[in-house]
C-alpha atoms as a PDB file:
ATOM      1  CA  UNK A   1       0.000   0.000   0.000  1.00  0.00           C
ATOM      2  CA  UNK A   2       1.333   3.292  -1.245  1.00  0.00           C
ATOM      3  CA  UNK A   3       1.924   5.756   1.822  1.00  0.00           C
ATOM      4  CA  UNK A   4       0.887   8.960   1.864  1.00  0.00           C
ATOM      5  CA  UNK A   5       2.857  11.576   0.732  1.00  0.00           C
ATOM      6  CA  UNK A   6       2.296  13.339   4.390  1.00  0.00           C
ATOM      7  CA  UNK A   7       4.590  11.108   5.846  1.00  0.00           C
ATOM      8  CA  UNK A   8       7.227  11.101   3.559  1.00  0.00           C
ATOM      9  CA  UNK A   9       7.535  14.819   4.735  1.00  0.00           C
ATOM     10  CA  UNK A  10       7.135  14.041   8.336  1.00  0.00           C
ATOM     11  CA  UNK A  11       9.874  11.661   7.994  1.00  0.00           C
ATOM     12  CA  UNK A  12      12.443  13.923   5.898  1.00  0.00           C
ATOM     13  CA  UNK A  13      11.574  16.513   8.302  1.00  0.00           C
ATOM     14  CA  UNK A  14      12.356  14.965  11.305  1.00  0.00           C
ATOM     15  CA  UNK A  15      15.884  13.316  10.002  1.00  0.00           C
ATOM     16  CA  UNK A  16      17.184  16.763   9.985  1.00  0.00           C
ATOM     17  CA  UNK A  17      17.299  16.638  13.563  1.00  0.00           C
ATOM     18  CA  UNK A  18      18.455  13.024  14.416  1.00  0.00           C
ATOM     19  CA  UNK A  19      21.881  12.212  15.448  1.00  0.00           C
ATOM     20  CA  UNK A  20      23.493   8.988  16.442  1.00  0.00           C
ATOM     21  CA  UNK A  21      22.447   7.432  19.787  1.00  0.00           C
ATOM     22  CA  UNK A  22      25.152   4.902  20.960  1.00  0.00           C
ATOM     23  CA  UNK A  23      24.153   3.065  23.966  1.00  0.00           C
ATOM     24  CA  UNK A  24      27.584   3.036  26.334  1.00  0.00           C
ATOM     25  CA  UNK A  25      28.446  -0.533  25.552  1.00  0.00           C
ATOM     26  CA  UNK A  26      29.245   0.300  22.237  1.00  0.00           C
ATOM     27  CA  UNK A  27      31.645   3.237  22.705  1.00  0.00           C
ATOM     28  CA  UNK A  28      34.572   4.101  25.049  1.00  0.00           C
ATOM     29  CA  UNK A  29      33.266   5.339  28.826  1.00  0.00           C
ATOM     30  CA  UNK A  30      34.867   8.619  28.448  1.00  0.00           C
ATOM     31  CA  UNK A  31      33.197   9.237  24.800  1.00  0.00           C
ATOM     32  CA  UNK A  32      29.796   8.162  25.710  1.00  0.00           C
ATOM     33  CA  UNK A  33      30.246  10.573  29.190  1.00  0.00           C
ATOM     34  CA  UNK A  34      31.012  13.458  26.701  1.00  0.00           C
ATOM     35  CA  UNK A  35      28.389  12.410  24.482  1.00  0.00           C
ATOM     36  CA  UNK A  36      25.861  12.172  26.526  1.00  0.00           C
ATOM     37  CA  UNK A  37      26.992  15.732  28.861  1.00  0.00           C
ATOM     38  CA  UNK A  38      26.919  17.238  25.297  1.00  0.00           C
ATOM     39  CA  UNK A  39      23.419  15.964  24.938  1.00  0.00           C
ATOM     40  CA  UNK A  40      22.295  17.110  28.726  1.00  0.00           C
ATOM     41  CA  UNK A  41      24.014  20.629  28.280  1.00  0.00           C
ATOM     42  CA  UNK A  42      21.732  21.264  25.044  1.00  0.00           C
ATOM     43  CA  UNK A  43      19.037  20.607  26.975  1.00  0.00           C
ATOM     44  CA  UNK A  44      19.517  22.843  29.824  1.00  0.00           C
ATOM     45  CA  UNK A  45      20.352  25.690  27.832  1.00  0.00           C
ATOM     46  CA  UNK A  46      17.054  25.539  26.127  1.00  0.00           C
ATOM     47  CA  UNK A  47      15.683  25.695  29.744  1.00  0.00           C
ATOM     48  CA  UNK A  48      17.013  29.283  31.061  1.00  0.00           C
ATOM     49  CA  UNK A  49      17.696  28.523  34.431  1.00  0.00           C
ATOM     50  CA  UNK A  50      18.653  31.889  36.067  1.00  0.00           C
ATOM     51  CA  UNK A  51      20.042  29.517  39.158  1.00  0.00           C
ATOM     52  CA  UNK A  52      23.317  28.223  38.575  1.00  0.00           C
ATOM     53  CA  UNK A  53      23.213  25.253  41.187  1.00  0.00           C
ATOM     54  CA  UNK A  54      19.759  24.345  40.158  1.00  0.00           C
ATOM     55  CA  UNK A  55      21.225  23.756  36.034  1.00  0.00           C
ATOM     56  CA  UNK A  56      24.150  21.546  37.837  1.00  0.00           C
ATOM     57  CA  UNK A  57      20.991  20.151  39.172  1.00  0.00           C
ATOM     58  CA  UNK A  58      18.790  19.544  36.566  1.00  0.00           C
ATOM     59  CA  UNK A  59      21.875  18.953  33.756  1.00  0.00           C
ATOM     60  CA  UNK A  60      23.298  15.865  36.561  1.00  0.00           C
ATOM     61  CA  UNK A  61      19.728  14.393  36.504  1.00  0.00           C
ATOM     62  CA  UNK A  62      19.827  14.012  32.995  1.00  0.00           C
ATOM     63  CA  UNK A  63      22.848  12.580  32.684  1.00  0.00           C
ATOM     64  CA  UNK A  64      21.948  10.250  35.094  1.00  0.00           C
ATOM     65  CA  UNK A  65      18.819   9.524  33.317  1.00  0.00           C
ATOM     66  CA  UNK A  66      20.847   8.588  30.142  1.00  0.00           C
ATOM     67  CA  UNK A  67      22.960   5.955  32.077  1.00  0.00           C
ATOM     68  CA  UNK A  68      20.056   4.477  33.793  1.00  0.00           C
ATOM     69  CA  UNK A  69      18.709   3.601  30.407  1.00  0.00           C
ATOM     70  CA  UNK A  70      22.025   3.184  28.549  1.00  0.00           C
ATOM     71  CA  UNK A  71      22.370   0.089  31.750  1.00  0.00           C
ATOM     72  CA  UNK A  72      18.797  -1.254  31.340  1.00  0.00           C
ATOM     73  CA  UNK A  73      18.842  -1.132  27.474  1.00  0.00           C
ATOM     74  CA  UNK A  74      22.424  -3.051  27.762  1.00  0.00           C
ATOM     75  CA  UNK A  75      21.404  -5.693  30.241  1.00  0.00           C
ATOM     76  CA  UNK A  76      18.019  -6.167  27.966  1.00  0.00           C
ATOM     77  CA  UNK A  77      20.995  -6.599  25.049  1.00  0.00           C
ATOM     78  CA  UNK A  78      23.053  -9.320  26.900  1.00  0.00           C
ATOM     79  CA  UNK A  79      20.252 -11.504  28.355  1.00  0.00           C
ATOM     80  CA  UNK A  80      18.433 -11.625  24.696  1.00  0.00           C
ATOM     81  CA  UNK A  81      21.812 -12.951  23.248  1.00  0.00           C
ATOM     82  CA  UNK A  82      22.622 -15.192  26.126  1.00  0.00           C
ATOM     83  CA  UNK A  83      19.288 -16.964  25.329  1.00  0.00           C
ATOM     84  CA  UNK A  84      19.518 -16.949  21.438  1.00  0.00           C
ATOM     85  CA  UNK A  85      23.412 -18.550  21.851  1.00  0.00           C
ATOM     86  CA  UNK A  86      21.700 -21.558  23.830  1.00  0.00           C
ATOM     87  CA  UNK A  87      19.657 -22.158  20.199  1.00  0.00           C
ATOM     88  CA  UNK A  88      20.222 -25.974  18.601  1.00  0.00           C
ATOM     89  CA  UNK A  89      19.239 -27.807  15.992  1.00  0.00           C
ATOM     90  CA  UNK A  90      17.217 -30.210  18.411  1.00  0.00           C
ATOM     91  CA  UNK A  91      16.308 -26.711  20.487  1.00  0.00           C
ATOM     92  CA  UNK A  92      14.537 -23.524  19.253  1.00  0.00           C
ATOM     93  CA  UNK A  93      14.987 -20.200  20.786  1.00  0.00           C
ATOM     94  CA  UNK A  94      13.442 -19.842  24.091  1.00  0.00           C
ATOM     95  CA  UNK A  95      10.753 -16.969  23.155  1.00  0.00           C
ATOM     96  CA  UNK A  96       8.707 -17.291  26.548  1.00  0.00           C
ATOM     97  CA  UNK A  97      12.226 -16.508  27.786  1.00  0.00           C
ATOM     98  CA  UNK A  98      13.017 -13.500  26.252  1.00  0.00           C
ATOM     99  CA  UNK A  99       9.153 -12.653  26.202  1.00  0.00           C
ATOM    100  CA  UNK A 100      10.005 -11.939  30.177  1.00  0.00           C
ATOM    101  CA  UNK A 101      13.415 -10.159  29.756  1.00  0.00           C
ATOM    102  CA  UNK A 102      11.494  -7.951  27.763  1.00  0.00           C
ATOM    103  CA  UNK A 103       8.711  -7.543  30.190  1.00  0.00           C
ATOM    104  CA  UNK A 104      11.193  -7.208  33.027  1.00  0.00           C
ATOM    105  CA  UNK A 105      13.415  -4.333  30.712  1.00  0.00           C
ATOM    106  CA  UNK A 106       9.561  -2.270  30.584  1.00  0.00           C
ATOM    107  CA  UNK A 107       9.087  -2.681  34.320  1.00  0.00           C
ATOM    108  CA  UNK A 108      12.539  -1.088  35.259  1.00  0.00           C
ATOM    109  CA  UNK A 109      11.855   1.398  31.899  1.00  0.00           C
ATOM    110  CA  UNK A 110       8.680   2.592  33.831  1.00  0.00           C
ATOM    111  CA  UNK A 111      10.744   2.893  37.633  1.00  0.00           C
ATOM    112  CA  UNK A 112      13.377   5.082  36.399  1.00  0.00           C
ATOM    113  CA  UNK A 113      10.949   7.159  33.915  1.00  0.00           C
ATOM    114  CA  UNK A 114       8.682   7.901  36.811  1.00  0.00           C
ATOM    115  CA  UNK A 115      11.821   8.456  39.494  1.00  0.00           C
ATOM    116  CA  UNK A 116      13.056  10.799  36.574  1.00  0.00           C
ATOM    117  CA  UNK A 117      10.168  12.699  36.334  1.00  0.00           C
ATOM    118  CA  UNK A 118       9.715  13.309  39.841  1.00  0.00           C
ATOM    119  CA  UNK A 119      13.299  14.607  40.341  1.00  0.00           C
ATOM    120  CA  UNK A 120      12.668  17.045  37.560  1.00  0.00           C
ATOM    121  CA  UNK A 121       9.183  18.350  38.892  1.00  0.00           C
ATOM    122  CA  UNK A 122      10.995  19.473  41.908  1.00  0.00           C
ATOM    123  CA  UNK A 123      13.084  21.734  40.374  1.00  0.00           C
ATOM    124  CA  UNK A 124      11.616  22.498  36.776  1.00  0.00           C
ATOM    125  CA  UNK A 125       8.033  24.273  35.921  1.00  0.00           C
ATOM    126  CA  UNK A 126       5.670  22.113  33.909  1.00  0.00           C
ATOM    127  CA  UNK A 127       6.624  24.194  30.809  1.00  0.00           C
ATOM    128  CA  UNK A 128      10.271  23.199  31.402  1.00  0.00           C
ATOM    129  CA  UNK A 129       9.953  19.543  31.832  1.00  0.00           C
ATOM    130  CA  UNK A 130       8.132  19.425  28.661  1.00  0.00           C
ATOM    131  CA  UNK A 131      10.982  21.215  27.262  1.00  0.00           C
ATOM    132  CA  UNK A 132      13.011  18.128  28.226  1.00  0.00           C
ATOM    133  CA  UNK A 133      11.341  15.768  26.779  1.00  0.00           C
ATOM    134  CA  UNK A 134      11.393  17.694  23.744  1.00  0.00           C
ATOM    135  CA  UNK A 135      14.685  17.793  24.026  1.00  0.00           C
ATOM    136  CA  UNK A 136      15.169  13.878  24.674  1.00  0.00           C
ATOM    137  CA  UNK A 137      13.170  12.977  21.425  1.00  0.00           C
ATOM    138  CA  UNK A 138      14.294  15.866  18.980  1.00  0.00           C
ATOM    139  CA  UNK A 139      11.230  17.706  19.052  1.00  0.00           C
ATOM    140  CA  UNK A 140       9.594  15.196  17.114  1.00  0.00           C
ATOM    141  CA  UNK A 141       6.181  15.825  19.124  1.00  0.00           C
ATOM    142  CA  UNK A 142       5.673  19.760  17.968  1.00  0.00           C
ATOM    143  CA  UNK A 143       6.829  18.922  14.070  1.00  0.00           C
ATOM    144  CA  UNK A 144       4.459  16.126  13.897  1.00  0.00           C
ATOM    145  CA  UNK A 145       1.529  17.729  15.436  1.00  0.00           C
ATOM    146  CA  UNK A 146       1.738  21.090  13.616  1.00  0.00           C
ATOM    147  CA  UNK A 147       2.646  19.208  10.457  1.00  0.00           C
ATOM    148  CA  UNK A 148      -1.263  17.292  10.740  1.00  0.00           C
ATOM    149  CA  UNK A 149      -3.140  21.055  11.338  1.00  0.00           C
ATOM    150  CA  UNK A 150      -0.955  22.291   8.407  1.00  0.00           C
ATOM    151  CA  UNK A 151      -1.745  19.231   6.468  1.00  0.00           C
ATOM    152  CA  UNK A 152      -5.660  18.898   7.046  1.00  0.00           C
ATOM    153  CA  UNK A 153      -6.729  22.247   7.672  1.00  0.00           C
ATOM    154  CA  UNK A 154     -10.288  21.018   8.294  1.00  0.00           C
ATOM    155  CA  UNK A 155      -9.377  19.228  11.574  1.00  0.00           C
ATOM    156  CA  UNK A 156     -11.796  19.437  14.451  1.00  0.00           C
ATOM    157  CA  UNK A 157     -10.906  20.563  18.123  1.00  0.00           C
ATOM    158  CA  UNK A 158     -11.960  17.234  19.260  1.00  0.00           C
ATOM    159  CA  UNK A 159      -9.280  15.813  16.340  1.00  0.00           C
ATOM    160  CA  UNK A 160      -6.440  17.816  17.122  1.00  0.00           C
ATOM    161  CA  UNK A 161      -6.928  16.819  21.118  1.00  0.00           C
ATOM    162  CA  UNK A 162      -6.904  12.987  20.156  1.00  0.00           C
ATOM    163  CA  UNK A 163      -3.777  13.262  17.711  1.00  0.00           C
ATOM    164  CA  UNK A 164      -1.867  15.546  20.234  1.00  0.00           C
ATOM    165  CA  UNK A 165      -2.809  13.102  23.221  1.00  0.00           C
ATOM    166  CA  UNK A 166      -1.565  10.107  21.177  1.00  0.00           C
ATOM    167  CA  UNK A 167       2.026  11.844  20.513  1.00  0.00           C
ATOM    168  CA  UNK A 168       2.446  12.804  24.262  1.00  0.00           C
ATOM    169  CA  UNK A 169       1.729   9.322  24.853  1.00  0.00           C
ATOM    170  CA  UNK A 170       4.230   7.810  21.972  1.00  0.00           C
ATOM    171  CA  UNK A 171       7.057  10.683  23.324  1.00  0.00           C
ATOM    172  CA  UNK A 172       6.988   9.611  27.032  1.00  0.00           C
ATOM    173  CA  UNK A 173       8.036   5.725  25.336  1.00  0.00           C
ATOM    174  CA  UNK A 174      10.512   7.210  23.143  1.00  0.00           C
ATOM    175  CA  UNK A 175      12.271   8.860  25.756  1.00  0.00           C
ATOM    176  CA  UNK A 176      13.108   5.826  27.101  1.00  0.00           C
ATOM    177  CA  UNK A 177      13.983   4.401  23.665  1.00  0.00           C
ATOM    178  CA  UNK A 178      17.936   3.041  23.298  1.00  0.00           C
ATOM    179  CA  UNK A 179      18.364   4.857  20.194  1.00  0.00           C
ATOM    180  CA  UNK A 180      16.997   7.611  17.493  1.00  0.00           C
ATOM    181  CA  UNK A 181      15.654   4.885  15.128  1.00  0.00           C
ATOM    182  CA  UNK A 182      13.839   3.547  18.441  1.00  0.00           C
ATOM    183  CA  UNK A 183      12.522   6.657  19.202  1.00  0.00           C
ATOM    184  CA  UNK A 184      11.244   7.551  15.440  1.00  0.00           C
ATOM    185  CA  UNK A 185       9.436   3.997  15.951  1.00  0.00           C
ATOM    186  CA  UNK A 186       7.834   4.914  18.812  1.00  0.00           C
ATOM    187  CA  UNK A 187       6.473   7.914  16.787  1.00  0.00           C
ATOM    188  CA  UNK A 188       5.520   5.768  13.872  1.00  0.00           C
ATOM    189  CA  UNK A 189       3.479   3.468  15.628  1.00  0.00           C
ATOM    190  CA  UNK A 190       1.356   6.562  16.892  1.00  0.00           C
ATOM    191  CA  UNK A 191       1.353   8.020  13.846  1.00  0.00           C
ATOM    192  CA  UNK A 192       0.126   5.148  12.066  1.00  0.00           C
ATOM    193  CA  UNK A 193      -3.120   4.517  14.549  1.00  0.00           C
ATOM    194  CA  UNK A 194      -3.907   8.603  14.605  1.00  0.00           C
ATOM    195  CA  UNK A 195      -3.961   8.272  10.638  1.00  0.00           C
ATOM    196  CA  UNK A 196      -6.155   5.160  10.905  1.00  0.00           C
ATOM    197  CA  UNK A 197      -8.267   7.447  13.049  1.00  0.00           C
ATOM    198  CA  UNK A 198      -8.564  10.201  10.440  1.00  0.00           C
ATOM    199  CA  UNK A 199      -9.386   7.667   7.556  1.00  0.00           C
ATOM    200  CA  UNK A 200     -11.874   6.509   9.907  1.00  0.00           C
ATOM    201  CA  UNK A 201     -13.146  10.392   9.939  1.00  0.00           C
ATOM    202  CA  UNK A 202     -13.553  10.540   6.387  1.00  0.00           C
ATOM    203  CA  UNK A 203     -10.497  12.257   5.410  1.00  0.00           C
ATOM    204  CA  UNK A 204      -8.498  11.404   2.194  1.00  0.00           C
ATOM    205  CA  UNK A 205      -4.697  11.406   3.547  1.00  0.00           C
ATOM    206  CA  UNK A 206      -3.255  11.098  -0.028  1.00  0.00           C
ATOM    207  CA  UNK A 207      -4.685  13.989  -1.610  1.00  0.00           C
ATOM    208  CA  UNK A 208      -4.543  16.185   1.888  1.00  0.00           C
ATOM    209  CA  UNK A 209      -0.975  15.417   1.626  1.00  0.00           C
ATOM    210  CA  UNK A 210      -0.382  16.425  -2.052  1.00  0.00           C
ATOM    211  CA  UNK A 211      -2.444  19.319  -1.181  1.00  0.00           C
ATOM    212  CA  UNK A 212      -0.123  20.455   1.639  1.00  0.00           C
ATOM    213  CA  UNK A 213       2.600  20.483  -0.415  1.00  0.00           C
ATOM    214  CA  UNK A 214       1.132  22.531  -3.374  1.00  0.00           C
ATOM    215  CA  UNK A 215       0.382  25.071  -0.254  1.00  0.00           C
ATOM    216  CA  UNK A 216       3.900  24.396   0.553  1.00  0.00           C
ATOM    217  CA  UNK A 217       5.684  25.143  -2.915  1.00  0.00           C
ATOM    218  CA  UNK A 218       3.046  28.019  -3.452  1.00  0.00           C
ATOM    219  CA  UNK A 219       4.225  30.230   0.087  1.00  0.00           C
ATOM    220  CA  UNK A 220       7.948  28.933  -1.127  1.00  0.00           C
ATOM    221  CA  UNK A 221       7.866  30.611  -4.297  1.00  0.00           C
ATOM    222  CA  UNK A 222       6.090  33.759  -2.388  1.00  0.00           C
ATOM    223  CA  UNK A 223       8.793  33.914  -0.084  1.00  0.00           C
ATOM    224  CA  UNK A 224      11.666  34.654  -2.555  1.00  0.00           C
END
């Protein structure tokens, strides 16, 4: 099935901002401590914390936050191969097995999102946090949800509540993703049930999509 053109453009757009995410077992410690300080420090800058020792704050918890998943996601890694190695000919792979080293990788996902979250609401507004996670899953959220009102102009209040409740939901998993291509999955899977959910509606994705970019090429060519 042919996709529509609408996500082609989500997609292109949002590669402009993606950038490698090595988890730490496949770098040197001090690289992936510089990488991911880089990462934290581009984030709290974005912030504008007037308080010096509450950025140290915030910028540490970050950090933090990236090891915490960099260790689960790594764990999750060597268990799964640990129980694929133990396949024979006479002895398929365990799936129940890594069915529950999966389960057990979301349970200590959801511990350290929520422990996270808390340590940030104690010393960042609302606003701020949200800023984070932004920050955490390159802004993907904002793109995608003012790409839809730009696409389908016609979208109801009631619409643009359910497709903006649907990314907050597929951001707060993608922040806990091991890498960019996990996050942008995360995204895709939400994207793919909210357009399901404006076929549903009645509207024609295809043409709304070539019709966005017509509107797109025409205010380009007004521009210059």
């Amino acid at each position: 099935m042919k996709r529509p053109c609408c996500l082609i453009i989500f997609i292109t757009c949002l590669s402009l901002s993606v950038f490698p995410q090595q988890t730490a077992s496949v770098q040197p410690a001090g690289d992936y401590t510089r990488v991911i300080t880089q990462r934290a420090e581009k984030i709290v800058v974005s912030l504008h914390i007037t308080i010096p020792a509450t950025e140290d704050s915030v910028r540490n918890i970050i950090i933090q936050q990236y090891r915490n998943l960099s260790r689960i996601h790594d764990e999750h890694t060597t268990q799964v191969k640990t129980i694929r190695s133990q396949k024979t000919v006479d002895k398929p792979v365990d799936e129940t097995a890594i069915t529950q080293v999966e389960a057990a990788r979301m349970t200590q996902l959801k511990k350290v999102h929520d422990e996270y979250l808390a340590k940030l609401a104690g010393l960042l507004s609302p606003q701020q946090i949200d800023q984070v996670k932004d920050g955490m899953t390159y802004g993907v959220l904002p793109i995608t949800y003012k790409g839809y009102q730009d696409m389908i102009l016609e979208l109801t209040d009631e619409q643009k509540k359910q497709i903006y409740a649907w990314l907050l939901e597929a951001r707060e998993y993608a922040m806990d993703a091991e890498s960019s291509d996990k996050k942008h999955q995360w995204f895709g899977k939400y994207k793919g049930r909210i357009n399901n959910y404006l076929s549903a509606a009645g509207y024609d994705l295809k043409k709304a999509g070539e019709d966005w970019e017509k509107r797109r090429k025409a205010a380009a060519v007004q521009g210059k």
